[in-house]
N, C-alpha and C. Protein backbone atom coordinates (compact mmCIF):
# COMPACT_ATOMS: atom_id res chain seq x y z
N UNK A 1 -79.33 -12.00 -32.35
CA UNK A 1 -79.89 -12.47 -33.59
C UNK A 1 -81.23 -11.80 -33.87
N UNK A 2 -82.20 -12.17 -32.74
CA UNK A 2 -83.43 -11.66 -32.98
C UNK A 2 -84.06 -10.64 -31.80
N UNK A 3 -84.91 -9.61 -31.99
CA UNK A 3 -84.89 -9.00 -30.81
C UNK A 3 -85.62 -7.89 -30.42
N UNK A 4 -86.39 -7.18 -29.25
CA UNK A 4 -86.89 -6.19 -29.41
C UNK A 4 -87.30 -5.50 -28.44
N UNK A 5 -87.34 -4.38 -27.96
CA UNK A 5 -87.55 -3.85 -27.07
C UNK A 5 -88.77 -2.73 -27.15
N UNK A 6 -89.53 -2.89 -26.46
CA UNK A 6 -90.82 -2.28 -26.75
C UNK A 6 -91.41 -2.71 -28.35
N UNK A 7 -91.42 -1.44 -29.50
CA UNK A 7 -91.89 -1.68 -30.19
C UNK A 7 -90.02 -1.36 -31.31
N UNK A 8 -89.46 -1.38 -30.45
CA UNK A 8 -87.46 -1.19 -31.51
C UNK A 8 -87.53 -2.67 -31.60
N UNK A 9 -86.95 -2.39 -32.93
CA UNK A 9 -86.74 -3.86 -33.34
C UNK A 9 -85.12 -4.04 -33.40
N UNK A 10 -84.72 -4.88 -32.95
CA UNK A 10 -83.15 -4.96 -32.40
C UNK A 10 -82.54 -6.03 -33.13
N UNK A 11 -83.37 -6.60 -34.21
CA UNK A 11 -82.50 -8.07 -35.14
C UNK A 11 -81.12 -7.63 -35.44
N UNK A 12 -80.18 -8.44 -34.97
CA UNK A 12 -79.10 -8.50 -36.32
C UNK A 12 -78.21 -7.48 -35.07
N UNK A 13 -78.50 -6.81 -34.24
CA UNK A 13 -77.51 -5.89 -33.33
C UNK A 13 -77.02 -6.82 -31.99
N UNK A 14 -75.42 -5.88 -32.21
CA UNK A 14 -75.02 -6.87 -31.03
C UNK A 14 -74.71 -5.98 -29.64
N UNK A 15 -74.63 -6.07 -28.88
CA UNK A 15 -73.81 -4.97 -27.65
C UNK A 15 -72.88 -5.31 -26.63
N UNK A 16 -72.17 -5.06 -25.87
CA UNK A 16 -71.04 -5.84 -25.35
C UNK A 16 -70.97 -4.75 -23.73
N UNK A 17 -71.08 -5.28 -22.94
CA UNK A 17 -70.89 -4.64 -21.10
C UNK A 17 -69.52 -5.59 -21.25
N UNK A 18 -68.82 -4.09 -20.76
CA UNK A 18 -67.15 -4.71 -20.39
C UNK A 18 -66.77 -4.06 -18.92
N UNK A 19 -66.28 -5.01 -18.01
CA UNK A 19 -66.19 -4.93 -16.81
C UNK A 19 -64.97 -5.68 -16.44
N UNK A 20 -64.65 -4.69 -15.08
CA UNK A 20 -63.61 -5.05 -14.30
C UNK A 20 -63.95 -5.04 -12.74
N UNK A 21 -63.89 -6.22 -12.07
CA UNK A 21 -63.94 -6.27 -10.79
C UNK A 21 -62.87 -6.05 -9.70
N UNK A 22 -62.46 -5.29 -8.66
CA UNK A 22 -61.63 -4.95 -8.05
C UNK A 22 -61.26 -6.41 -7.30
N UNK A 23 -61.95 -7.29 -7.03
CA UNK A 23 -61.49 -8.31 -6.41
C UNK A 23 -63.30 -9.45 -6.34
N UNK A 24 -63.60 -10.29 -6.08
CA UNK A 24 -64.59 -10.95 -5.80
C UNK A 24 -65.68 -10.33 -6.35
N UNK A 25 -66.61 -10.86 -7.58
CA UNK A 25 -67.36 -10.20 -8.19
C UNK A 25 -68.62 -9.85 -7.49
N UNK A 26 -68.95 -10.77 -6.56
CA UNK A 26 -70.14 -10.94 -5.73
C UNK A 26 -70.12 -9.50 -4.69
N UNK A 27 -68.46 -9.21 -4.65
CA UNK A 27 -68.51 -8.16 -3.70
C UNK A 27 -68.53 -6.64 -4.45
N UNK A 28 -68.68 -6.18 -5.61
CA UNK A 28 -68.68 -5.07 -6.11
C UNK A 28 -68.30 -4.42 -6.43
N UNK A 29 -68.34 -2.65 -6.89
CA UNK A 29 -67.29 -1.56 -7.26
C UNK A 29 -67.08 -2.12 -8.84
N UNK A 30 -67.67 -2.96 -9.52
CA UNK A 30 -67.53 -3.07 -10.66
C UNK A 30 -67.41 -1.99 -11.30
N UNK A 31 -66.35 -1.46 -12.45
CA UNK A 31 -66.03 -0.84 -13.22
C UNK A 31 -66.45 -1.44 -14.49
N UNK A 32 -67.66 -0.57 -15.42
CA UNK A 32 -68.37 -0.76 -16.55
C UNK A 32 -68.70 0.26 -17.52
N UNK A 33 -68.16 -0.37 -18.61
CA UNK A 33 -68.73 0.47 -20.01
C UNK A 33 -69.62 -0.86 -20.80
N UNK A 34 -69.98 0.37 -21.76
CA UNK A 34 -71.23 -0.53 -22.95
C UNK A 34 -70.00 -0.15 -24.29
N UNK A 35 -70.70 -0.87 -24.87
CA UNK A 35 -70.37 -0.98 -26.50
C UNK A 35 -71.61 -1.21 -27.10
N UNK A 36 -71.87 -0.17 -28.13
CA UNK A 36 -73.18 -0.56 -28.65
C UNK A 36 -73.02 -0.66 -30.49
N UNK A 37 -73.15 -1.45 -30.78
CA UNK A 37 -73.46 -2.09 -32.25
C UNK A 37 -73.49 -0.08 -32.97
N UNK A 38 -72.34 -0.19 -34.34
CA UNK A 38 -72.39 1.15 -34.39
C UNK A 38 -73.65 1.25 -35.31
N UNK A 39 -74.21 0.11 -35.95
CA UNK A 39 -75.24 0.12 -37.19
C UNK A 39 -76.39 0.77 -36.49
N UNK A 40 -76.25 0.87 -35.22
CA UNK A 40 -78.02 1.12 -34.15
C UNK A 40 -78.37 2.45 -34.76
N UNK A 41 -79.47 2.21 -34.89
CA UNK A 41 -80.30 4.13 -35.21
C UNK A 41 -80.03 4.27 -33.19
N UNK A 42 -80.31 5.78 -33.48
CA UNK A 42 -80.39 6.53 -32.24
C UNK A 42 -81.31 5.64 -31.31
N UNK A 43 -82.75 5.53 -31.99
CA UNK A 43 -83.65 4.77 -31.46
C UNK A 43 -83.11 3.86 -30.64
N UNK A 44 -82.92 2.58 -31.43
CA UNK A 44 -82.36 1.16 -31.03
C UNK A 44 -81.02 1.37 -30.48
N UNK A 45 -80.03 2.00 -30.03
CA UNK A 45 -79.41 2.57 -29.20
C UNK A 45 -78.99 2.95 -27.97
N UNK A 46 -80.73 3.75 -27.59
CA UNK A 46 -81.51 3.90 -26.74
C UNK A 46 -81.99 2.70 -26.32
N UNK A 47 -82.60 1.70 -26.64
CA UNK A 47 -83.03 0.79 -26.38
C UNK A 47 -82.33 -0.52 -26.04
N UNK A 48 -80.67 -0.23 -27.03
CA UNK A 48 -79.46 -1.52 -26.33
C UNK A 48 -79.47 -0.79 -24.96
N UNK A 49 -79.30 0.21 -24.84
CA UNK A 49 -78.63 0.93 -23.37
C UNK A 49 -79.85 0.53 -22.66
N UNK A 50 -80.60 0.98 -22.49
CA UNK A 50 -82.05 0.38 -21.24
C UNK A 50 -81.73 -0.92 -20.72
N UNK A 51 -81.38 -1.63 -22.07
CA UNK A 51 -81.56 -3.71 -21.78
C UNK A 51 -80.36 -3.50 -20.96
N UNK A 52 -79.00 -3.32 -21.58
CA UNK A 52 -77.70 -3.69 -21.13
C UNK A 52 -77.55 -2.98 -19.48
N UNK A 53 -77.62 -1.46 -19.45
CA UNK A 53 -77.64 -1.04 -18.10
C UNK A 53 -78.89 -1.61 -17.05
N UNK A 54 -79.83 -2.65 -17.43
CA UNK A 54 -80.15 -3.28 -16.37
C UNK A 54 -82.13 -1.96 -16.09
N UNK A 55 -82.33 -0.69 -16.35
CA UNK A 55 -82.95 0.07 -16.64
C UNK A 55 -84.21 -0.45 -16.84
N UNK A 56 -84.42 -1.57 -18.07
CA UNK A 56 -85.31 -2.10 -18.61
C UNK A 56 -85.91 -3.63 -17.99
N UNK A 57 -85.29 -3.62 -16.85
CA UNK A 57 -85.52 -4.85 -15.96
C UNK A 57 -84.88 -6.27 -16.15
N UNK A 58 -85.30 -7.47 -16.26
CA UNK A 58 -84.67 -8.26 -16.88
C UNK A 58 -83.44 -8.72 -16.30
N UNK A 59 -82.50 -9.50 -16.69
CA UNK A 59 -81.48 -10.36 -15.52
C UNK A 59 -79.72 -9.12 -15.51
N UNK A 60 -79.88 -7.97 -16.49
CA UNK A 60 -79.11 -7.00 -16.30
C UNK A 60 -79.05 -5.93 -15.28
N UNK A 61 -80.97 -6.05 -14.57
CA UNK A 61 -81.20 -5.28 -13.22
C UNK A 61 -80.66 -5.82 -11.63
N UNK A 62 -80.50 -7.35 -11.99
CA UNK A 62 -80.01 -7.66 -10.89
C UNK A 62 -78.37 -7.04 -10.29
N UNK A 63 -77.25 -6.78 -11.61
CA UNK A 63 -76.37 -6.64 -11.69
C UNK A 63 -76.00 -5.22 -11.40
N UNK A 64 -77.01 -4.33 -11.01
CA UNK A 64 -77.09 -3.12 -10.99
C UNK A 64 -76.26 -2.69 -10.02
N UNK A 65 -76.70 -3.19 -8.41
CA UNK A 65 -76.11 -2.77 -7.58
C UNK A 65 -75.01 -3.01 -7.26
N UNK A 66 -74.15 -3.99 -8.19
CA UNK A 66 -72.50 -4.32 -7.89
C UNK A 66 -71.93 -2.68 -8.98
N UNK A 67 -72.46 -2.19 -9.56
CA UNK A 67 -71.54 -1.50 -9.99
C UNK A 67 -71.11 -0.50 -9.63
N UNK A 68 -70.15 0.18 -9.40
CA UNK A 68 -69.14 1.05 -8.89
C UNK A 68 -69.03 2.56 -9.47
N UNK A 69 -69.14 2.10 -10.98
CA UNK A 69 -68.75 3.06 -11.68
C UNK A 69 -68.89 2.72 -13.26
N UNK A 70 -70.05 3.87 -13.59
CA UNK A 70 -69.98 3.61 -15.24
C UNK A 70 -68.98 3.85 -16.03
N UNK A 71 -68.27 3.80 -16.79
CA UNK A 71 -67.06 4.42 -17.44
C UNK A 71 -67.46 5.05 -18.79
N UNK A 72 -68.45 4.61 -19.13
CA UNK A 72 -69.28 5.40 -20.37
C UNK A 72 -69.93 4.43 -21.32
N UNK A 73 -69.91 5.15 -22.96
CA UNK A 73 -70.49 4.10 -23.96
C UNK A 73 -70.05 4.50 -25.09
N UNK A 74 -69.71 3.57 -26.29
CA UNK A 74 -69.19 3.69 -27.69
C UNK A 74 -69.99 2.90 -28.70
N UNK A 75 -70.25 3.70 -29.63
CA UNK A 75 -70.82 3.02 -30.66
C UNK A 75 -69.30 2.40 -31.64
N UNK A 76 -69.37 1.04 -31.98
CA UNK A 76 -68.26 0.17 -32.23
C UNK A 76 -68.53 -0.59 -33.23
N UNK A 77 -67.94 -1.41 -34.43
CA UNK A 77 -68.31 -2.67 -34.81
C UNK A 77 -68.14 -3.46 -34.01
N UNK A 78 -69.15 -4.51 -34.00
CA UNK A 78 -68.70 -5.55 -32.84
C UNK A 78 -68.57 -6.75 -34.28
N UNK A 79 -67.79 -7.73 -33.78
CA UNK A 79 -68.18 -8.98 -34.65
C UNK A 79 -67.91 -10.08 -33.61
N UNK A 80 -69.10 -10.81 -33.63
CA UNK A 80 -69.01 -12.05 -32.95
C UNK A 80 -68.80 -12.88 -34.09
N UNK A 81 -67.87 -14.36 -33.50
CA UNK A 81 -68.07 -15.18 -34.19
C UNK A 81 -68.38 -16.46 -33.56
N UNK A 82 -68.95 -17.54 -34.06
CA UNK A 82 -69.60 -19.05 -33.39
C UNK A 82 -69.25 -19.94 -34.79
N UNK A 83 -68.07 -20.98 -34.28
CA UNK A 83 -68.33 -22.02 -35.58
C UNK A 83 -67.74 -23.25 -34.43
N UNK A 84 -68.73 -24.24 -34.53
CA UNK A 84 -68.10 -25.70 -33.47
C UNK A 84 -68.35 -25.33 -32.04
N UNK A 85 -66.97 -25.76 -31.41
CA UNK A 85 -67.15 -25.19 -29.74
C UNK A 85 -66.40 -23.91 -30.05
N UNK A 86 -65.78 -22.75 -30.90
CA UNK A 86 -65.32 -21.88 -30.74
C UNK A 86 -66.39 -20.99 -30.76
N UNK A 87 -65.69 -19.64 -29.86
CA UNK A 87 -66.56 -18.63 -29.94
C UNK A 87 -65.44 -17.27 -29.70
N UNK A 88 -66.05 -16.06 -30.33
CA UNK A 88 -65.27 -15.01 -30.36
C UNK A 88 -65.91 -13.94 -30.43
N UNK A 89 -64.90 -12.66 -29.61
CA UNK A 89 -65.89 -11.48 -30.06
C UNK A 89 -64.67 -10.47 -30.13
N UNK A 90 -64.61 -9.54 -31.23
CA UNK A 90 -63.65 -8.25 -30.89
C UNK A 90 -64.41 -7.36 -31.53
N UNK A 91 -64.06 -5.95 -30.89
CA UNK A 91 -64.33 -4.67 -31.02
C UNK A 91 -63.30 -3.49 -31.28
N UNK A 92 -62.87 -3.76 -32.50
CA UNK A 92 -60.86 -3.21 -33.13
C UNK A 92 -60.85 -1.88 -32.13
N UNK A 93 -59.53 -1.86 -31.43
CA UNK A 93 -58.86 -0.61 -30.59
C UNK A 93 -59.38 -1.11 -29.00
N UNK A 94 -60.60 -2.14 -28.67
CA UNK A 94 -60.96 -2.44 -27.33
C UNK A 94 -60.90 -3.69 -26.89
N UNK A 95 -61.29 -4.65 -27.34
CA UNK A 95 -61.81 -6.06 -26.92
C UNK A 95 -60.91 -7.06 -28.21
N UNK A 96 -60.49 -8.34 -27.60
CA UNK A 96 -60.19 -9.29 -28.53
C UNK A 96 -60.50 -10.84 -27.55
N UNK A 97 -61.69 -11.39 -27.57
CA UNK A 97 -61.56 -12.10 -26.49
C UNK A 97 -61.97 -13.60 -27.49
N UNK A 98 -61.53 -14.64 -27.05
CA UNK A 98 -61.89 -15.90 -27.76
C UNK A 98 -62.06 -17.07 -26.69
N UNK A 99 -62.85 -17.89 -27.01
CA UNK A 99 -62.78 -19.24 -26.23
C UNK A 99 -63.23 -20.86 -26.78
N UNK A 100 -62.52 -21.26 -26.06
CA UNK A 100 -62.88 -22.74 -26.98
C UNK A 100 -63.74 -24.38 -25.92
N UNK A 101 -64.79 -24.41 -25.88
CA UNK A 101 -65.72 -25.61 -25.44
C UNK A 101 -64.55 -26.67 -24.99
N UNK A 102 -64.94 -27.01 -23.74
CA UNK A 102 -64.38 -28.07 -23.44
C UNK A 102 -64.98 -29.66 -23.79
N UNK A 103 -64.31 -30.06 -24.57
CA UNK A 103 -65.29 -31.74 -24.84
C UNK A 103 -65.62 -32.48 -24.07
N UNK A 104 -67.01 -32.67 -24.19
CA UNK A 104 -67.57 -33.52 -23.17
C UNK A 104 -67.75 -34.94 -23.46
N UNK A 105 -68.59 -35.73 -22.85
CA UNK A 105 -68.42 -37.11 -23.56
C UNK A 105 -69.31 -37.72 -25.09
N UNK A 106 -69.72 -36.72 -25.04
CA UNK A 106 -70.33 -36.28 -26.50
C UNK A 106 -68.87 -35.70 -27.46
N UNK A 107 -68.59 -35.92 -28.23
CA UNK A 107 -67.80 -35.62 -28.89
C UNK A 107 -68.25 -34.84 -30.25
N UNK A 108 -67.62 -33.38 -29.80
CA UNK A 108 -68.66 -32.45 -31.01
C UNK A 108 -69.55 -31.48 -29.82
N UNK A 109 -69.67 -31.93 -28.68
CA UNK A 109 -70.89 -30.89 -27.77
C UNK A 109 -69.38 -30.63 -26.33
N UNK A 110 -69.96 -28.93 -25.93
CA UNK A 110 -68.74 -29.08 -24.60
C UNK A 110 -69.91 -29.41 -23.32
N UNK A 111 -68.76 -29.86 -22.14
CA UNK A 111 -69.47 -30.15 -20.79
C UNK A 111 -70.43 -28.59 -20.83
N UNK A 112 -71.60 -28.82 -20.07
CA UNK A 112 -72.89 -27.94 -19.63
C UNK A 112 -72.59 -28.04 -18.04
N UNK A 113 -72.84 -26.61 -17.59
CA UNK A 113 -73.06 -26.64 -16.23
C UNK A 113 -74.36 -26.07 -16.11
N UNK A 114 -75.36 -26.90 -15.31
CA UNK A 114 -76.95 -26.67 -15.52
C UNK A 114 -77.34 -25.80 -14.07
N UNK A 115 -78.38 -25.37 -14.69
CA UNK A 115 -79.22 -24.59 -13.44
C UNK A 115 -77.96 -24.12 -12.55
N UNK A 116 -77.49 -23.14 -13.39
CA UNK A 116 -76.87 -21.72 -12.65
C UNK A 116 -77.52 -20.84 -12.39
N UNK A 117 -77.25 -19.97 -11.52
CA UNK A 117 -77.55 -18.33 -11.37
C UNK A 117 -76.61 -17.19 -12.21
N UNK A 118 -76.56 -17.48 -13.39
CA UNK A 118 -75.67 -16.81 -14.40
C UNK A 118 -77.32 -15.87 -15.08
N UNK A 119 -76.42 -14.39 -15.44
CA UNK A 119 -77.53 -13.94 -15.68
C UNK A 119 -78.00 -13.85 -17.13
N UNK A 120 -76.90 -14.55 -18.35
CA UNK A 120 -76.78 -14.46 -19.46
C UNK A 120 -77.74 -16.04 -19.79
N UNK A 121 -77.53 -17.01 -18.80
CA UNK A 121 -78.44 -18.27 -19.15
C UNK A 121 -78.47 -19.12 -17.38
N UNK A 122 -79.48 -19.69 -17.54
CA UNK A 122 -79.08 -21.36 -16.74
C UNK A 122 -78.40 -22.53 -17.22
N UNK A 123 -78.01 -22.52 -18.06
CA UNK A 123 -76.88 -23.46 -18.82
C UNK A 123 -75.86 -22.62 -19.41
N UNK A 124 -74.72 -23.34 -19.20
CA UNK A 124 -73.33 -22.66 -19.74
C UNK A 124 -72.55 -23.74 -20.11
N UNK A 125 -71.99 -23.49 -21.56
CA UNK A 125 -70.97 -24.04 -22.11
C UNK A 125 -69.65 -23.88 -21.38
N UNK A 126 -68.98 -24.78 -20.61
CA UNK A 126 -67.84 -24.71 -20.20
C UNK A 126 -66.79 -24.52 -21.27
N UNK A 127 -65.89 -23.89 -21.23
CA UNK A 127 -65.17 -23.31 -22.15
C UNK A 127 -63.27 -22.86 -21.31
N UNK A 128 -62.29 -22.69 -21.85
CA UNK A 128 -61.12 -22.41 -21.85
C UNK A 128 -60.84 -21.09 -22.39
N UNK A 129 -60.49 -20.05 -22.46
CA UNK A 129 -60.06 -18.54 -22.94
C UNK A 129 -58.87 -19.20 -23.70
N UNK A 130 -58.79 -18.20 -24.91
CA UNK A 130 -57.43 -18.41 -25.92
C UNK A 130 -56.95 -17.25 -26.19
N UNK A 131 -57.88 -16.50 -26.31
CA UNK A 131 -57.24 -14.86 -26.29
C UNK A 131 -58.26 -14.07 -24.96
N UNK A 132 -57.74 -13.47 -24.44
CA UNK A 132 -58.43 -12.23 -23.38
C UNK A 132 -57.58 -10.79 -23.45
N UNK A 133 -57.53 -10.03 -24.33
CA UNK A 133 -57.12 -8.51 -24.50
C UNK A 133 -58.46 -7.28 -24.44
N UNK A 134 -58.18 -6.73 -23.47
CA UNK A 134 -59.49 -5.47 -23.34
C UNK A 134 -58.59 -4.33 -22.95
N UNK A 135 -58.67 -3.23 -23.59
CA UNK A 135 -58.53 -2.18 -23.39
C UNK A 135 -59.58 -0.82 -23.83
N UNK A 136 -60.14 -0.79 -23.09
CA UNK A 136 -61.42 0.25 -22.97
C UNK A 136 -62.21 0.35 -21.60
N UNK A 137 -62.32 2.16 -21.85
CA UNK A 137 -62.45 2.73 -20.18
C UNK A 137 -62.18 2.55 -19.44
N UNK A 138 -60.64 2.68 -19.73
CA UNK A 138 -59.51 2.96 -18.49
C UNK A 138 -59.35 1.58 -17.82
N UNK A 139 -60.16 0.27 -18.46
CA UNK A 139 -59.36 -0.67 -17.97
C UNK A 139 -58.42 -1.94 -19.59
N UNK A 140 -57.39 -1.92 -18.33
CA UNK A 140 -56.22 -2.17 -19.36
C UNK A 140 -56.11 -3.80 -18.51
N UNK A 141 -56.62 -4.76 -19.78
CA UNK A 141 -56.28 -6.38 -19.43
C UNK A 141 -55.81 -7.22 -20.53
N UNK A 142 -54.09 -7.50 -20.12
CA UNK A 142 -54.22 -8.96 -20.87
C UNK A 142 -53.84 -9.92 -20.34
N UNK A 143 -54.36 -10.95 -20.58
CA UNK A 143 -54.23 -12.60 -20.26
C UNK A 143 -53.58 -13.47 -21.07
N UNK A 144 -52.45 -13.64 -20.89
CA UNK A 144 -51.91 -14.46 -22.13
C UNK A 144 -51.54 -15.92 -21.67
N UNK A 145 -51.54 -16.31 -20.36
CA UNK A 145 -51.34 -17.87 -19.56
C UNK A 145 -52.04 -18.60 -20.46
N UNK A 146 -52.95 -18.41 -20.47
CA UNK A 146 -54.31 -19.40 -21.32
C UNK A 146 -55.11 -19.99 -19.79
N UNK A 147 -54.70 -19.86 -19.04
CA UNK A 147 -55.33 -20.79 -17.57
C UNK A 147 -57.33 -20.50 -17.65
N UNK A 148 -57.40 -18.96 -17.99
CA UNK A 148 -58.50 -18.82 -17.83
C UNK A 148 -59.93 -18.99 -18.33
N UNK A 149 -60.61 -19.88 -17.43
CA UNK A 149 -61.81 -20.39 -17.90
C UNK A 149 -63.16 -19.28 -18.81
N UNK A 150 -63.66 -20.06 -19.21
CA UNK A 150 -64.71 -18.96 -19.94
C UNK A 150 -66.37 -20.05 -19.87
N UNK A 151 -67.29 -19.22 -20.35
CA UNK A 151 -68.20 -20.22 -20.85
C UNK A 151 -69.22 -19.42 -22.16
N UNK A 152 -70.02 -20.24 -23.06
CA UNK A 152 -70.60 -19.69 -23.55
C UNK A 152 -72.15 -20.23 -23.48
N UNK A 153 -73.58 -19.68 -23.99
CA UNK A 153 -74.57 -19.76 -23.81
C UNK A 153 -75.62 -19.09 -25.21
N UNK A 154 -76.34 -19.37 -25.86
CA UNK A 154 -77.42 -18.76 -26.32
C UNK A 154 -78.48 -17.88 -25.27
N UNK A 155 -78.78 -17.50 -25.11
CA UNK A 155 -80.16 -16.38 -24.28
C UNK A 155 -81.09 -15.37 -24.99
N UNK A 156 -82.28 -15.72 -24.07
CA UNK A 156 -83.43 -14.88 -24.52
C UNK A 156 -84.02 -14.06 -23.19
N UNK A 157 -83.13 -12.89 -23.16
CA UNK A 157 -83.71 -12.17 -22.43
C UNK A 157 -84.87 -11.63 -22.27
N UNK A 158 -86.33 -11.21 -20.96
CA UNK A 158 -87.08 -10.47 -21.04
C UNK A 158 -87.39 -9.52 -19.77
N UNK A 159 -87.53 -8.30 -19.86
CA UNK A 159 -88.09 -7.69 -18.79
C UNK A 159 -88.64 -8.38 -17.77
N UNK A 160 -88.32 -7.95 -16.30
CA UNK A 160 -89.62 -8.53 -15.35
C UNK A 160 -90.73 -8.40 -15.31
């Protein structure tokens, strides 16, 4: 939504790290590409890639050393969408992924799992997957069971 890196101003851009783990995420060899918002000037570009590859410090540096292998980067439309407990994101020819909040005893809010070590937030919307299709950089996934969990979060990332 809002955003900035050094003195790039990043409002309104979105970017997307798509990954595949060979088995146990904790254990590594992650396979990763970026997607970067195609509206970015060169500049701000430069500046999704720093945040997202972890470069620019911040909770994307921790994630550094699980990875295996970059697979590259594409400038893409991304469109997220957020209305209720749904949430969605596709990137046409790569990504179609959706998920839906699990109701909690609040009716209208999903269960929260608090004070995680997630690097996107410490709170996460528990959530259900409805669609999971990715095909980009050489990894080819679909999920059509529905079994698989998801979560979602707002975040405000900053450098260390």
């Amino acid at each position: 939504q809002r955003g900035q890196y050094g003195s790039t101003r990043l409002d309104g851009l979105s970017f997307a790290v798509l990954l595949h783990t060979p088995g146990a995420m904790i254990q590594g060899n992650w396979t990763v590409g970026l997607v970067l918002d195609e509206r970015a000037s060169k500049e701000q570009r430069e500046a999704l890639t720093t945040i997202a590859s972890g470069q620019g410090g911040g909770p994307m540096a921790a994630l550094g050393p699980l990875i295996g292998t970059f697979a590259g980067a594409a400038a893409k439309p991304i469109k997220i969408e957020s209305s209720g407990m749904r949430r969605s994101v596709s990137i046409t020819g790569m990504l179609d992924l959706a998920v839906e909040g699990i109701p909690g005893a609040n009716q209208g809010e999903p269960i929260y799992l608090d004070n995680v070590g997630h690097p996107a937030a410490s709170r996460l919307a528990l959530a259900k997957a409805s669609r999971s299709h990715m095909h980009a950089f050489g990894i080819d996934w679909d999920e059509t069971s529905g079994r698989n969990n998801g979560h979602f979060a707002p975040f405000a990332w900053k450098s260390a």
